[in-house]
Protein backbone atom coordinates (compact mmCIF):
# COMPACT_ATOMS: atom_id res chain seq x y z
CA UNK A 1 26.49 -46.83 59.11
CA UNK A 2 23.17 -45.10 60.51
CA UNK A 3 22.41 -46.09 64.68
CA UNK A 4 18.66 -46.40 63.52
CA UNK A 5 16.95 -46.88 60.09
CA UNK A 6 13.42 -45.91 60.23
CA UNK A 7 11.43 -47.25 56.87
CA UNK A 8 8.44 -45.01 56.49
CA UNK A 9 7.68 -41.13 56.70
CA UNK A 10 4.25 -41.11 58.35
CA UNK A 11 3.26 -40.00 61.95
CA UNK A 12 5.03 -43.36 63.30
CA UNK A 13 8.18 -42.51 61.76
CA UNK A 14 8.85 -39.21 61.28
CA UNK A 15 8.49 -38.67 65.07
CA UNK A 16 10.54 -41.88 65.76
CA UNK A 17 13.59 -40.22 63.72
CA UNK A 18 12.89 -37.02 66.09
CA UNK A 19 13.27 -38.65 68.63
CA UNK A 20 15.88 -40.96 68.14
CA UNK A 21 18.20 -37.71 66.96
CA UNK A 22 17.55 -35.98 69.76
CA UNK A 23 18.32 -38.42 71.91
CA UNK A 24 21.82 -38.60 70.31
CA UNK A 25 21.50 -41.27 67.69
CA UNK A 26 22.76 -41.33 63.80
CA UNK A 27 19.55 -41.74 61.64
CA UNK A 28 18.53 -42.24 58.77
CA UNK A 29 15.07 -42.34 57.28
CA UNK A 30 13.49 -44.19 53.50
CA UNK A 31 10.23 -43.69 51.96
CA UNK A 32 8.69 -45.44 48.63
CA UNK A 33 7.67 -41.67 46.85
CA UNK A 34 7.31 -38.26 48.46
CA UNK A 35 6.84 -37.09 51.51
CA UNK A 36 3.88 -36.90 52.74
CA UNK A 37 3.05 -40.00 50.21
CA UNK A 38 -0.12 -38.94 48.18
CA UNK A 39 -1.81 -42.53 49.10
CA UNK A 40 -0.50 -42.99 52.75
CA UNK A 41 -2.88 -42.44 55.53
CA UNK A 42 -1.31 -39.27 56.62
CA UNK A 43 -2.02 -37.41 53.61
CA UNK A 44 -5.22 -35.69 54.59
CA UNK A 45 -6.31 -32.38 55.08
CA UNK A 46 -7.53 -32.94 58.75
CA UNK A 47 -7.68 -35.90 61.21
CA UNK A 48 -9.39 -34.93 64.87
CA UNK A 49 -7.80 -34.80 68.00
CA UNK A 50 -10.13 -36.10 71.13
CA UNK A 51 -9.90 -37.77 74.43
CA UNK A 52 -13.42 -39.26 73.77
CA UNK A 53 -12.51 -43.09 74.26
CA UNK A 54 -15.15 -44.51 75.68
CA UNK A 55 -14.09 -46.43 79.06
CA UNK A 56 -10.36 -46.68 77.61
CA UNK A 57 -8.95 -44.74 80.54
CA UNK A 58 -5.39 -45.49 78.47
CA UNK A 59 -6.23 -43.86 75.51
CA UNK A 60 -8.13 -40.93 77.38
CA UNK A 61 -4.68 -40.37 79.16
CA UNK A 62 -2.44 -40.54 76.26
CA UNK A 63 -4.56 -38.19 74.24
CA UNK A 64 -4.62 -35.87 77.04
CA UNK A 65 -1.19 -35.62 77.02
CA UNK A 66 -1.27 -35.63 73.25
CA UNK A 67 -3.17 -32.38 72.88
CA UNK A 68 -0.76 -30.16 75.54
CA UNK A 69 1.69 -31.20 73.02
CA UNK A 70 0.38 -30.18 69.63
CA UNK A 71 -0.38 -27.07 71.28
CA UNK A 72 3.73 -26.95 72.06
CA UNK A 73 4.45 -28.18 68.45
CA UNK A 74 2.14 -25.08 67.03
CA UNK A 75 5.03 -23.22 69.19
CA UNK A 76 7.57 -25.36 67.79
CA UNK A 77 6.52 -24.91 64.05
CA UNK A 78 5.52 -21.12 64.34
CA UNK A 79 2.54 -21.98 62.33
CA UNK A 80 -0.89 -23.26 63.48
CA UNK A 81 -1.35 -26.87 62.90
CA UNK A 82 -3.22 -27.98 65.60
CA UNK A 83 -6.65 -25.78 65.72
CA UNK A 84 -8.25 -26.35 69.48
CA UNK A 85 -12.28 -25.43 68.36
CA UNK A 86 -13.98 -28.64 70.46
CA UNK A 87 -15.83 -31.83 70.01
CA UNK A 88 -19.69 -31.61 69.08
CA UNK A 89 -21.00 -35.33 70.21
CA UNK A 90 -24.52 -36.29 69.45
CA UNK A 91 -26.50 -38.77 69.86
CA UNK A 92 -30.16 -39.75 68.84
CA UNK A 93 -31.51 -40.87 72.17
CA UNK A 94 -30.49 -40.13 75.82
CA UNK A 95 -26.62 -41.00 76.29
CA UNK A 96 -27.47 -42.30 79.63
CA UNK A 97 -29.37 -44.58 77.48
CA UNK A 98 -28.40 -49.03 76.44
CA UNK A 99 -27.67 -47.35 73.04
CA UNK A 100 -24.91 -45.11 73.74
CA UNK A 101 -22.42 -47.12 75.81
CA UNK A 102 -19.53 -45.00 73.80
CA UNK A 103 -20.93 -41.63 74.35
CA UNK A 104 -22.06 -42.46 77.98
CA UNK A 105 -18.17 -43.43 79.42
CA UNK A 106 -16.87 -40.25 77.27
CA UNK A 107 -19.10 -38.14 79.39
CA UNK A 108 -17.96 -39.90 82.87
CA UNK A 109 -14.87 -40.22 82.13
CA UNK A 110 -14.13 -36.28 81.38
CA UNK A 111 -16.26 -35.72 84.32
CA UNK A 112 -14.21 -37.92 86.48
CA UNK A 113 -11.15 -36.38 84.54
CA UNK A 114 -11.91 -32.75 85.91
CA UNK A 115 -13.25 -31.42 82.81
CA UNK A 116 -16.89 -29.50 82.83
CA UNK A 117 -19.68 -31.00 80.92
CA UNK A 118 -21.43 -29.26 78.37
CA UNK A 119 -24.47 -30.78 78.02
CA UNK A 120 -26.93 -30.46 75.04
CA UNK A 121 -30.55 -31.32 74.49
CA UNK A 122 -32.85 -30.90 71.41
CA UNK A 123 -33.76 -27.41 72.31
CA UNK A 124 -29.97 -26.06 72.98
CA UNK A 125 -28.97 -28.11 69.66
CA UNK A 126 -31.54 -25.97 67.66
CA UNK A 127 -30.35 -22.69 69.22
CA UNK A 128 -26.79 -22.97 69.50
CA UNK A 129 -26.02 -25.12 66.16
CA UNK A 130 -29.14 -24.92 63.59
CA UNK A 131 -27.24 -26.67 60.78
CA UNK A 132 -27.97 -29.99 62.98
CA UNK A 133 -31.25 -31.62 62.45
CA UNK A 134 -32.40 -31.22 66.18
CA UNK A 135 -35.49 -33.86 65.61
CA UNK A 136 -33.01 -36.49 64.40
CA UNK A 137 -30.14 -35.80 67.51
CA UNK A 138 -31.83 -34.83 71.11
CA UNK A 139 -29.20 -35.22 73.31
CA UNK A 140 -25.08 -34.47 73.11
CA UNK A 141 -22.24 -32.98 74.69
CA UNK A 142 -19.69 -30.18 73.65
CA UNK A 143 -16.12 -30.67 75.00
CA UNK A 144 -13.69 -27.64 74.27
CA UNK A 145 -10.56 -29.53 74.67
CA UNK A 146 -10.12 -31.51 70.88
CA UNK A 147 -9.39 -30.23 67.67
CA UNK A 148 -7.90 -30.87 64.72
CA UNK A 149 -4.87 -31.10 62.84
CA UNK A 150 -3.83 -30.18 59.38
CA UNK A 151 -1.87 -33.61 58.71
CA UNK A 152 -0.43 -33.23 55.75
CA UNK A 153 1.20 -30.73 56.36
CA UNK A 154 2.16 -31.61 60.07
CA UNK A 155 4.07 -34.19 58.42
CA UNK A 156 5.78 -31.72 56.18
CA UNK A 157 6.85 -29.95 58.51
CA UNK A 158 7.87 -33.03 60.67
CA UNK A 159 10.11 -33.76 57.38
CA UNK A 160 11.89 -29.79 57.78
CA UNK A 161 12.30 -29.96 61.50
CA UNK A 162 13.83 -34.05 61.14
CA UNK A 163 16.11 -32.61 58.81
CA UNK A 164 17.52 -29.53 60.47
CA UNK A 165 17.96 -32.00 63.58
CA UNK A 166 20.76 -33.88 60.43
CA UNK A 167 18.09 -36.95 60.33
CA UNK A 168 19.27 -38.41 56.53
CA UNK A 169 15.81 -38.47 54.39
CA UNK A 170 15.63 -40.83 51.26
CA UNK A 171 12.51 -40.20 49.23
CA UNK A 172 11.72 -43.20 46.72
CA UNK A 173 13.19 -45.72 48.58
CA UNK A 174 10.82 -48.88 49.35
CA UNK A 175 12.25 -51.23 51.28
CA UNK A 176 11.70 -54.51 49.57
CA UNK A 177 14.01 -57.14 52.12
CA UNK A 178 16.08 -57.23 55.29
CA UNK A 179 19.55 -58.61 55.48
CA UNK A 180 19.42 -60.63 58.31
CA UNK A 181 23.25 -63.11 59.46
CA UNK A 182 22.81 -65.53 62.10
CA UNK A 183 19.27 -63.88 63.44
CA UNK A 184 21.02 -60.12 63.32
CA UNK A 185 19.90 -57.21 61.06
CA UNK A 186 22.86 -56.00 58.83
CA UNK A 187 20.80 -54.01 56.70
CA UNK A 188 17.52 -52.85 54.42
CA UNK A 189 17.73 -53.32 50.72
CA UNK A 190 15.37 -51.68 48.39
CA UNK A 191 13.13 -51.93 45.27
CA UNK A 192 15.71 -49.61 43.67
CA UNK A 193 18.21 -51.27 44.30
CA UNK A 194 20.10 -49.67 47.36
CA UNK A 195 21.26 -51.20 50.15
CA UNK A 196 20.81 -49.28 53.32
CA UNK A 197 23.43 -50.83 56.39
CA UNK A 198 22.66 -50.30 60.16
CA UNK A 199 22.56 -50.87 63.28
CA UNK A 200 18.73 -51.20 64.33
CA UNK A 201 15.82 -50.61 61.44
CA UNK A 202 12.57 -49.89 62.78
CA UNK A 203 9.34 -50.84 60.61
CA UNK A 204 7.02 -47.97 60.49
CA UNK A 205 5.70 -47.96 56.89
CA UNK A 206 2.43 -48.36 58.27
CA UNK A 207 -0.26 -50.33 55.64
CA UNK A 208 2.78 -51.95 54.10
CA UNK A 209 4.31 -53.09 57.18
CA UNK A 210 2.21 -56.68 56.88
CA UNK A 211 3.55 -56.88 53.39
CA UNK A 212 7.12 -56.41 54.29
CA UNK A 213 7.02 -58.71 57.25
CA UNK A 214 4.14 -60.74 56.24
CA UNK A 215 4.79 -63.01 60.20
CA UNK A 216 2.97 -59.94 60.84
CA UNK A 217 -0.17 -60.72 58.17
CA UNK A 218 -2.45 -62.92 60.87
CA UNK A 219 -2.69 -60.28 63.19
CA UNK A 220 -3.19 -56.80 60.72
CA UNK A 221 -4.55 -55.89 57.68
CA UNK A 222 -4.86 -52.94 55.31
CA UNK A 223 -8.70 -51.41 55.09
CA UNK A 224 -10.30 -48.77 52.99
CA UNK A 225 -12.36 -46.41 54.68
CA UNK A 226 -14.72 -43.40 53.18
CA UNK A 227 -14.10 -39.77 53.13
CA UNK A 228 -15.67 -37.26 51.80
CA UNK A 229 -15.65 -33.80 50.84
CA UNK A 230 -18.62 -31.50 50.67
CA UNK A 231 -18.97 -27.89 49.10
CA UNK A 232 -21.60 -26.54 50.99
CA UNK A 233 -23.48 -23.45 49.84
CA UNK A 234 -23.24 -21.19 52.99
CA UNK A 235 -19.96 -21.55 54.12
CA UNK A 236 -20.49 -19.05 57.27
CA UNK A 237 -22.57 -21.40 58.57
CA UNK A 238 -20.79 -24.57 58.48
CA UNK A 239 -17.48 -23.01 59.64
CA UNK A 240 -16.26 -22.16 63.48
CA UNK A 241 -17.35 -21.42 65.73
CA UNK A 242 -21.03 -22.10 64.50
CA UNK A 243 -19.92 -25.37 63.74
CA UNK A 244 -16.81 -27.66 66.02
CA UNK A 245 -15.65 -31.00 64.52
CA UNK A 246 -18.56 -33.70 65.51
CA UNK A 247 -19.35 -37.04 65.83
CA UNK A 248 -23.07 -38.12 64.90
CA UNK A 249 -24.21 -41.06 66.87
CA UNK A 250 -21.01 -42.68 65.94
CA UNK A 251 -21.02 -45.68 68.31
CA UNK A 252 -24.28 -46.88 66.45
CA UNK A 253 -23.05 -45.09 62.79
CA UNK A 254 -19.41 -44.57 62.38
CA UNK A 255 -20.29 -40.80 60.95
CA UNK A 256 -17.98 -38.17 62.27
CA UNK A 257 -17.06 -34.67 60.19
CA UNK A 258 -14.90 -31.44 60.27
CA UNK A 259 -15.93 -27.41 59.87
CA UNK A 260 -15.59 -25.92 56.60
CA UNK A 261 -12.14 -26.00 55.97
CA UNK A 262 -11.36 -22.54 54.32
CA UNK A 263 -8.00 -23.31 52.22
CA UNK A 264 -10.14 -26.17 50.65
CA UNK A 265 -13.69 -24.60 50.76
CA UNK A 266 -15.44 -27.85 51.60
CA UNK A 267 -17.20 -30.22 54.76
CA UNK A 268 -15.19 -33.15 55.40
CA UNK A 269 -17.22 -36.57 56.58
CA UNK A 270 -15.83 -39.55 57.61
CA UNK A 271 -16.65 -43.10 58.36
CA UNK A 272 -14.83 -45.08 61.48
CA UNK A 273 -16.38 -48.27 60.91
CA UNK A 274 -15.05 -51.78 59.91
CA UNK A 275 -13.98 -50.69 56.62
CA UNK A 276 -12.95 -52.38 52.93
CA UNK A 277 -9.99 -54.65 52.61
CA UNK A 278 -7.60 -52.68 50.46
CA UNK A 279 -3.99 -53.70 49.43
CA UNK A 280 -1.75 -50.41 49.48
CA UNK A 281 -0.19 -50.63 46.23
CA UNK A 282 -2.15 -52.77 43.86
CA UNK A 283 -5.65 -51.76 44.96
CA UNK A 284 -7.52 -48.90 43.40
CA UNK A 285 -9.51 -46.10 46.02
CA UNK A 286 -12.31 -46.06 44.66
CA UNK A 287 -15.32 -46.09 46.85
CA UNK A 288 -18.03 -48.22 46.48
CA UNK A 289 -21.49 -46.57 44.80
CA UNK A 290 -23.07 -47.60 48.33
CA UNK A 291 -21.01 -45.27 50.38
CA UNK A 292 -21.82 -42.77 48.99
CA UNK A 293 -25.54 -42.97 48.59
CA UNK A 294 -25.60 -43.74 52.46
CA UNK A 295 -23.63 -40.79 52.94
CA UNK A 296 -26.10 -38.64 51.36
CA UNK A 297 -28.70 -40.34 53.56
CA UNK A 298 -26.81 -39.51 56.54
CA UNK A 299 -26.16 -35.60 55.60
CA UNK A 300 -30.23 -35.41 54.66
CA UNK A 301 -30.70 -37.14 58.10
CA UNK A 302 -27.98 -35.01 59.84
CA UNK A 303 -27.44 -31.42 58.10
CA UNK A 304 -30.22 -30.93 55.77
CA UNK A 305 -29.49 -27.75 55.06
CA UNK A 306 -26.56 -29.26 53.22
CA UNK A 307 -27.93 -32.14 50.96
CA UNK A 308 -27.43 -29.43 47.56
CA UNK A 309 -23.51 -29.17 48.08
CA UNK A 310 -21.28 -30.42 45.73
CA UNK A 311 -19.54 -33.42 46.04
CA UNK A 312 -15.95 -32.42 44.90
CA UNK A 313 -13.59 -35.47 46.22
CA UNK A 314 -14.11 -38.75 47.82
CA UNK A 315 -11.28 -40.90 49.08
CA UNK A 316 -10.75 -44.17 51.03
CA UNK A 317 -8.54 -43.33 54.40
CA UNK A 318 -6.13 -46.74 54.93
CA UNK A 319 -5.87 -47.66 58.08
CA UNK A 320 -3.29 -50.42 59.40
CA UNK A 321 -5.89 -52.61 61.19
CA UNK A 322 -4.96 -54.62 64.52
CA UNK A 323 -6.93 -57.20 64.85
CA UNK A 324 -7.97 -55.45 68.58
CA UNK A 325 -7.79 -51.86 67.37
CA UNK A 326 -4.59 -51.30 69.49
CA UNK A 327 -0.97 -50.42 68.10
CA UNK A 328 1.88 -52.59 67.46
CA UNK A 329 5.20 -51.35 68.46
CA UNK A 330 7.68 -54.11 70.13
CA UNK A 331 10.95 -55.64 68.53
CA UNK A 332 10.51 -58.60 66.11
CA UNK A 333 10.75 -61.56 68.44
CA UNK A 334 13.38 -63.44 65.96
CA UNK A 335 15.46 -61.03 64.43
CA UNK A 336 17.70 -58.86 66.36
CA UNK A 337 18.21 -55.62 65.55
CA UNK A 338 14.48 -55.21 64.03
CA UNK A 339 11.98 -53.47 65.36
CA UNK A 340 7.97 -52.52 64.60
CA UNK A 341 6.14 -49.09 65.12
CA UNK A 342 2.73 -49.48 63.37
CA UNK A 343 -0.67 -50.61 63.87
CA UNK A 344 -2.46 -47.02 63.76
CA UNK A 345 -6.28 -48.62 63.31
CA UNK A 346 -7.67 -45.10 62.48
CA UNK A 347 -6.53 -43.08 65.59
CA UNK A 348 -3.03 -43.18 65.67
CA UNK A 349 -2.44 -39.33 64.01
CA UNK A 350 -4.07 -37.68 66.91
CA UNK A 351 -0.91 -39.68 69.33
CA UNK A 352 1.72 -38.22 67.06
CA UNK A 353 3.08 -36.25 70.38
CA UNK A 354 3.75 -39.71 71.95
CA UNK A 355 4.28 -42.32 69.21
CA UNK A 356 7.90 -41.14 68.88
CA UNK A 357 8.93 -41.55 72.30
CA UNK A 358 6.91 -44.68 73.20
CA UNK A 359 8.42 -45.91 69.89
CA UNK A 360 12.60 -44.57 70.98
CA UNK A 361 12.09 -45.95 74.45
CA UNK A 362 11.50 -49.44 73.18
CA UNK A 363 14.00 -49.25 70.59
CA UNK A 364 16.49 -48.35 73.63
CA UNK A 365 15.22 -51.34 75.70
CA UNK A 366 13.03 -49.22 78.09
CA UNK A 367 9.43 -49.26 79.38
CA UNK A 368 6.89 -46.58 78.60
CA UNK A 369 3.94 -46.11 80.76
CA UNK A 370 2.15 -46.63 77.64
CA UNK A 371 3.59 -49.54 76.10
CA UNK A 372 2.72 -52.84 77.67
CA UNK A 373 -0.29 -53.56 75.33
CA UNK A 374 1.27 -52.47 72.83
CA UNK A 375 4.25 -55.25 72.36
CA UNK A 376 4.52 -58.24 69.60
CA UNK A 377 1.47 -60.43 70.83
CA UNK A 378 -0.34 -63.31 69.40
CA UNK A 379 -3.75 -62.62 68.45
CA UNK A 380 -6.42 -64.98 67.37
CA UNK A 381 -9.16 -64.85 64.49
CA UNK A 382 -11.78 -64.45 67.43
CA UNK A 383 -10.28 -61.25 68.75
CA UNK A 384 -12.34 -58.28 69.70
CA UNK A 385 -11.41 -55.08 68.20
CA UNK A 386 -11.89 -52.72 71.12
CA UNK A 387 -12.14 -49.41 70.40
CA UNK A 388 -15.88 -47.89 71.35
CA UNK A 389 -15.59 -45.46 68.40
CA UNK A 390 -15.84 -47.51 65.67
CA UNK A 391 -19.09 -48.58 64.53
CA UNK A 392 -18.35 -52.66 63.82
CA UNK A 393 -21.06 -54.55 64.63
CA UNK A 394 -19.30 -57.68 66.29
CA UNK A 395 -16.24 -55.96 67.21
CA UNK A 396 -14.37 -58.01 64.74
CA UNK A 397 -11.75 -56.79 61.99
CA UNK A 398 -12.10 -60.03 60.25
CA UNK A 399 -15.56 -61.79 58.81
């Protein structure tokens, strides 16, 4: 009988069955599919790596810590994963203005942090990046320290490295039910009919974990949200170090994007905004015709020099939605033995460094300096989703 089975071979727990081996334990590790899962949110070719939080001094910190790490894991791996080429932020008006309340802490708070300011105005936007429409964005900031990771195959390679530690890996299991005796765990049954006994199981299976513990249901949901990838014409131009990853007036748009990615010759664009309500298994991808006529709208506005690229793929990103935008990783209050590591609202990838240890230390009864907000709490229909990133227009998940 495993110590710890973790259900679900994303960033949550992948790094939780890391870190649980190396910290002596027997474990053991189910997945519905392959790993990475074509539809789960890890399976990307890029998510971005930044301590641009807005006032969130937490999530500044943790991110900080985050990055030194990748770096370490790009050691650990042999193979770049984590690529270190900076944070383009624009903004239409002045960030010292009422409209950019994001931008505007993300500047004082890496100031405050240590880290020099690179500050940009229309003129030094033309010179130093002329893909960028420097009569639409005036004003911005270039930050050295963020990057990007290649997460699908960071979680590949998470799956190697868990399994040369002896972590057990069972592909095409979905847990479907918990065996629970007198309020204690015994053990995780399956859709295929196994029967997986243990000591502690640990929930990470990220936009299903509402659907397995549906308690959960009031306080998460499952969203869509648009990517897309472009084909531009001049690749040169649109790859780094003429162009960093970037965020366009996010706080008041949601648009953020990656450098021509040369194994898969396109632009990736992205939307962190309130998102679709999508179910994880029965739901289709498919994004509405909307998205991606505003999408044009914003590379015409943005990067005009790239409105005759192809469109080759679009895909909705699922996100496991908080109702405040914050993570969820705490032991179920009523069952012993049964634990939760999810919760990843669209910026839990770039924490990958840290999710496995905050998630061990509260499986082992400790405290992590990052884990008090993070524990089973009860969250109403009126609560704020906090993250300054995200473009929602009343801070709330829910309508």
């Amino acid at each position: 009988m495993d110590d710890f089975l973790i259900i679900g071979g994303g960033i949550f727990g992948m790094t939780t069955a890391i870190e649980l081996k190396n910290r002596g334990y027997k474990v053991s590790l189910i997945n519905p599919g392959s790993i990475p899962h074509p539809l789960a949110a890890s399976t990307d070719i890029t998510k971005l790596v930044r301590m641009e939080y807005g006032s969130d001094m937490e999530y500044f910190r943790m991110a900080e810590i985050s990055i030194e790490r990748w770096h370490e894991w790009n050691g650990l791996f042999g193979e770049e994963l984590y690529h270190e080429i900076g944070l383009l932020m624009l903004t239409r008006k002045k960030i010292d203005s009422e409209h950019n309340p994001y931008e505007l802490h993300c500047i004082e708070n890496l100031s405050k942090a240590g880290y020099a300011l690179n500050r940009l105005n229309a003129e030094i936007i033309k010179e130093q990046f002329p893909m960028v429409n420097s009569l639409e964005y005036t004003d911005g900031n270039f930050n050295p320290k963020a990057g990007y990771v290649e997460s699908g195959r960071v979680i590949e390679k998470l799956k190697e490295h868990a399994q040369s530690l002896g972590v057990a890996i069972y592909e095409g299991q979905t847990a479907q039910s918990f065996v629970v005796v007198n309020s204690r765990l015994n053990a995780v049954k399956t859709d295929e009919g196994s029967t997986f006994k243990c000591g502690h199981a640990i929930a990470a299976a990220g936009a299903h974990t509402p659907y397995l513990l549906p308690e959960l249901q009031p306080f998460m949901r499952s969203t869509g949200h648009s990517v897309f990838w472009l084909k531009p014409k001049d690749p040169k131009l649109f790859s780094p170090p003429h162009l960093p990853n970037f965020t366009a007036d996010t706080s008041n748009t949601g648009w953020y994007g990656f450098p021509y990615s040369s194994p898969h010759n396109v632009v990736k664009l992205g939307r962190h905004t309130i998102g679709y309500p999508v179910h994880p298994i029965h739901d289709k991808r498919e994004l509405p015709a909307s998205e991606i006529e505003d999408m044009w709208d914003f590379v015409n506005q943005t990067f005009p020099i790239l409105n005759n690229a192809e469109l080759v793929y679009t895909r909705q990103c699922l996100y496991t939605d908080t109702l405040d935008g914050h993570f969820w990783i705490d032991h179920h209050p009523e069952i012993r033995g049964l634990s939760v590591s999810t919760g990843g609202s669209g910026h839990g990838f770039k924490m990958g460094p840290v999710l496995g240890e905050m998630t061990a230390d509260m499986a082992e009864g400790k405290a992590h300096r990052f884990s008090k907000r993070y524990r089973w709490r009860d969250l109403k229909p009126s609560t704020k989703q906090v993250e300054e990133s995200r473009f929602i227009k009343n801070r709330k998940v829910r309508n």
